[in-house]
Protein backbone atom coordinates (compact mmCIF):
# COMPACT_ATOMS: atom_id res chain seq x y z
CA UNK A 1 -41.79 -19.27 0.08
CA UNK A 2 -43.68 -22.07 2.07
CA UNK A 3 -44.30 -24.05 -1.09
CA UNK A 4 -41.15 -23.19 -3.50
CA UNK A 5 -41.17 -26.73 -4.23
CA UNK A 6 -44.62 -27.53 -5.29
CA UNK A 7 -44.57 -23.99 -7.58
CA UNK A 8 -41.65 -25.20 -9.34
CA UNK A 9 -43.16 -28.94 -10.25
CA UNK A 10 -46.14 -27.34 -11.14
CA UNK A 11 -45.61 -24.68 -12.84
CA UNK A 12 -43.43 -27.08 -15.26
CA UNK A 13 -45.94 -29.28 -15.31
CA UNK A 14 -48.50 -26.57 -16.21
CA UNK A 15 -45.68 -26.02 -19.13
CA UNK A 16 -45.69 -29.19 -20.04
CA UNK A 17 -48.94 -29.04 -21.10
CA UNK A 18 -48.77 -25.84 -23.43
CA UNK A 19 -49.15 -26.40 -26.89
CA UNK A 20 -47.27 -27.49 -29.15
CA UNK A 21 -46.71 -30.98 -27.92
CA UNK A 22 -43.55 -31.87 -30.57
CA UNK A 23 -43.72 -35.76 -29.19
CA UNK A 24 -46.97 -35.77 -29.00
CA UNK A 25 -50.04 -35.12 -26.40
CA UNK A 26 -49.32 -38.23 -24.92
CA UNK A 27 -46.15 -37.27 -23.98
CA UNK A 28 -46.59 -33.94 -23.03
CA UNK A 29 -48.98 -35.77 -20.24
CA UNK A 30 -46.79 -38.11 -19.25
CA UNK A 31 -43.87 -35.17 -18.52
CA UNK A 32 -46.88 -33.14 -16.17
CA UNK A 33 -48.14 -36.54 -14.61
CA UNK A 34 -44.24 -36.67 -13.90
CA UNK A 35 -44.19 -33.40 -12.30
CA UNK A 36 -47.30 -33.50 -10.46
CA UNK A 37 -46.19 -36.89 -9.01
CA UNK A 38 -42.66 -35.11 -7.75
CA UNK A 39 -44.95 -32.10 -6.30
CA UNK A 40 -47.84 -34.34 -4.60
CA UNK A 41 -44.41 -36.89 -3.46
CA UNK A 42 -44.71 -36.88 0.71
CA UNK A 43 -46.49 -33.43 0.66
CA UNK A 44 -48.74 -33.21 3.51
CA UNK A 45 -52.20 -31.86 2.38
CA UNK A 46 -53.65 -30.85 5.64
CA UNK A 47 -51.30 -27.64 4.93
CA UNK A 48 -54.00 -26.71 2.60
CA UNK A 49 -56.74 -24.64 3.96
CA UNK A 50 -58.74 -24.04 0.47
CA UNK A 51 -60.93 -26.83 -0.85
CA UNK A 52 -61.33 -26.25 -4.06
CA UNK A 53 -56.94 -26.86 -4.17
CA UNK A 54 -57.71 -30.18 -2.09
CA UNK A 55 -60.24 -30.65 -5.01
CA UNK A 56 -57.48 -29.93 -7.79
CA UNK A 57 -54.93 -32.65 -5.73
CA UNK A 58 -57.48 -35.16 -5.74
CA UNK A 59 -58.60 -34.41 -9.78
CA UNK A 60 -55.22 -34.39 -10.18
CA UNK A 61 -54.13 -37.92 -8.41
CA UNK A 62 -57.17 -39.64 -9.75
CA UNK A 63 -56.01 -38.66 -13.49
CA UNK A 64 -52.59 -40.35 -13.41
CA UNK A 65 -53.95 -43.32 -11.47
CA UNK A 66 -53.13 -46.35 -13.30
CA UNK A 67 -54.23 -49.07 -10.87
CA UNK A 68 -55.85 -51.85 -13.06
CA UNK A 69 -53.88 -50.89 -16.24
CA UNK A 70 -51.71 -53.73 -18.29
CA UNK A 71 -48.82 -52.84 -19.86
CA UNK A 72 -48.51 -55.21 -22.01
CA UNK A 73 -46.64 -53.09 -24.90
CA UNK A 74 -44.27 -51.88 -21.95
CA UNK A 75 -45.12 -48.66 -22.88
CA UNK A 76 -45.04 -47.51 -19.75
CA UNK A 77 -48.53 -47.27 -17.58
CA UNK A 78 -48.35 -43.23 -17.46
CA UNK A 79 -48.40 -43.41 -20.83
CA UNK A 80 -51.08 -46.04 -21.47
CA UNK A 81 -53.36 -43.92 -19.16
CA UNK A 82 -52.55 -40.76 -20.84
CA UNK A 83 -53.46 -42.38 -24.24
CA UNK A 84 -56.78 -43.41 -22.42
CA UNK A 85 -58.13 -40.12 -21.22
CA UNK A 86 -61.12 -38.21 -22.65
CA UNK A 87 -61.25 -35.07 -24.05
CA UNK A 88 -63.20 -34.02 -20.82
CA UNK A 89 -60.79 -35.74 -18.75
CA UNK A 90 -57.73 -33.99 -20.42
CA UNK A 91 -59.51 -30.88 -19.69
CA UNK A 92 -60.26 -31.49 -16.22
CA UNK A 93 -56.39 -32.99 -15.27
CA UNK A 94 -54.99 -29.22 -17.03
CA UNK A 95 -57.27 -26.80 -15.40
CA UNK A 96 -56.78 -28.30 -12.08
CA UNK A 97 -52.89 -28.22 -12.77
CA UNK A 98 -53.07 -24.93 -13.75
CA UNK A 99 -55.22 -23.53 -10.86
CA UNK A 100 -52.61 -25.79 -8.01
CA UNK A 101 -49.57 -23.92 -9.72
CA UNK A 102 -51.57 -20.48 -9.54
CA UNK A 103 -52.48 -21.65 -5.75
CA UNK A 104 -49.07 -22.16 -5.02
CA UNK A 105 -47.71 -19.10 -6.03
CA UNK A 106 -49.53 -17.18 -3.58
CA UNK A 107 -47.13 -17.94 -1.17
């Protein structure tokens, strides 16, 4: 499988994200941003041929980005930015983590 890796990070981080969230949503964001950070670590995208999965990557990296964040609570800046997100940005961040693990698995 060319992309064993990548199914494995995220189809836990697609887990991670199933309901219930016992420590909270927060968390359970924090554990997928966690996952999707070890998938997306030194993987080259130009081994992607489909858009819309370059689309999910880049949905994906632009929901954990905490660049300009202060954690002044030392909470941890995953979990300051998790805190932060929308509804609609929550939505967006799980179906494009759930389509990249169902992309993944195809091969």
């Amino acid at each position: 499988m060319k992309f064993s890796y990548q199914v494995e990070k995220f189809s836990s981080a697609r887990s991670s994200l199933m309901l219930p969230h016992p420590e909270g949503e927060a968390k359970s964001l924090c554990d997928a941003f966690r996952e999707c950070s070890l998938g997306l670590h030194n993987f080259d995208e130009s081994l992607i041929q489909d858009d819309n999965a370059l689309n999910n990557i880049r949905k994906i990296k632009e929901s954990m980005n905490s660049s300009g964040l202060n954690d002044q609570e030392e909470k941890g800046l995953w979990r300051i930015k998790a805190e932060s997100l929308s509804e609609e940005e929550k939505y967006d961040f799980s179906n494009a983590v759930d389509e990249l693990a169902s992309y993944f698995c195809q091969f």
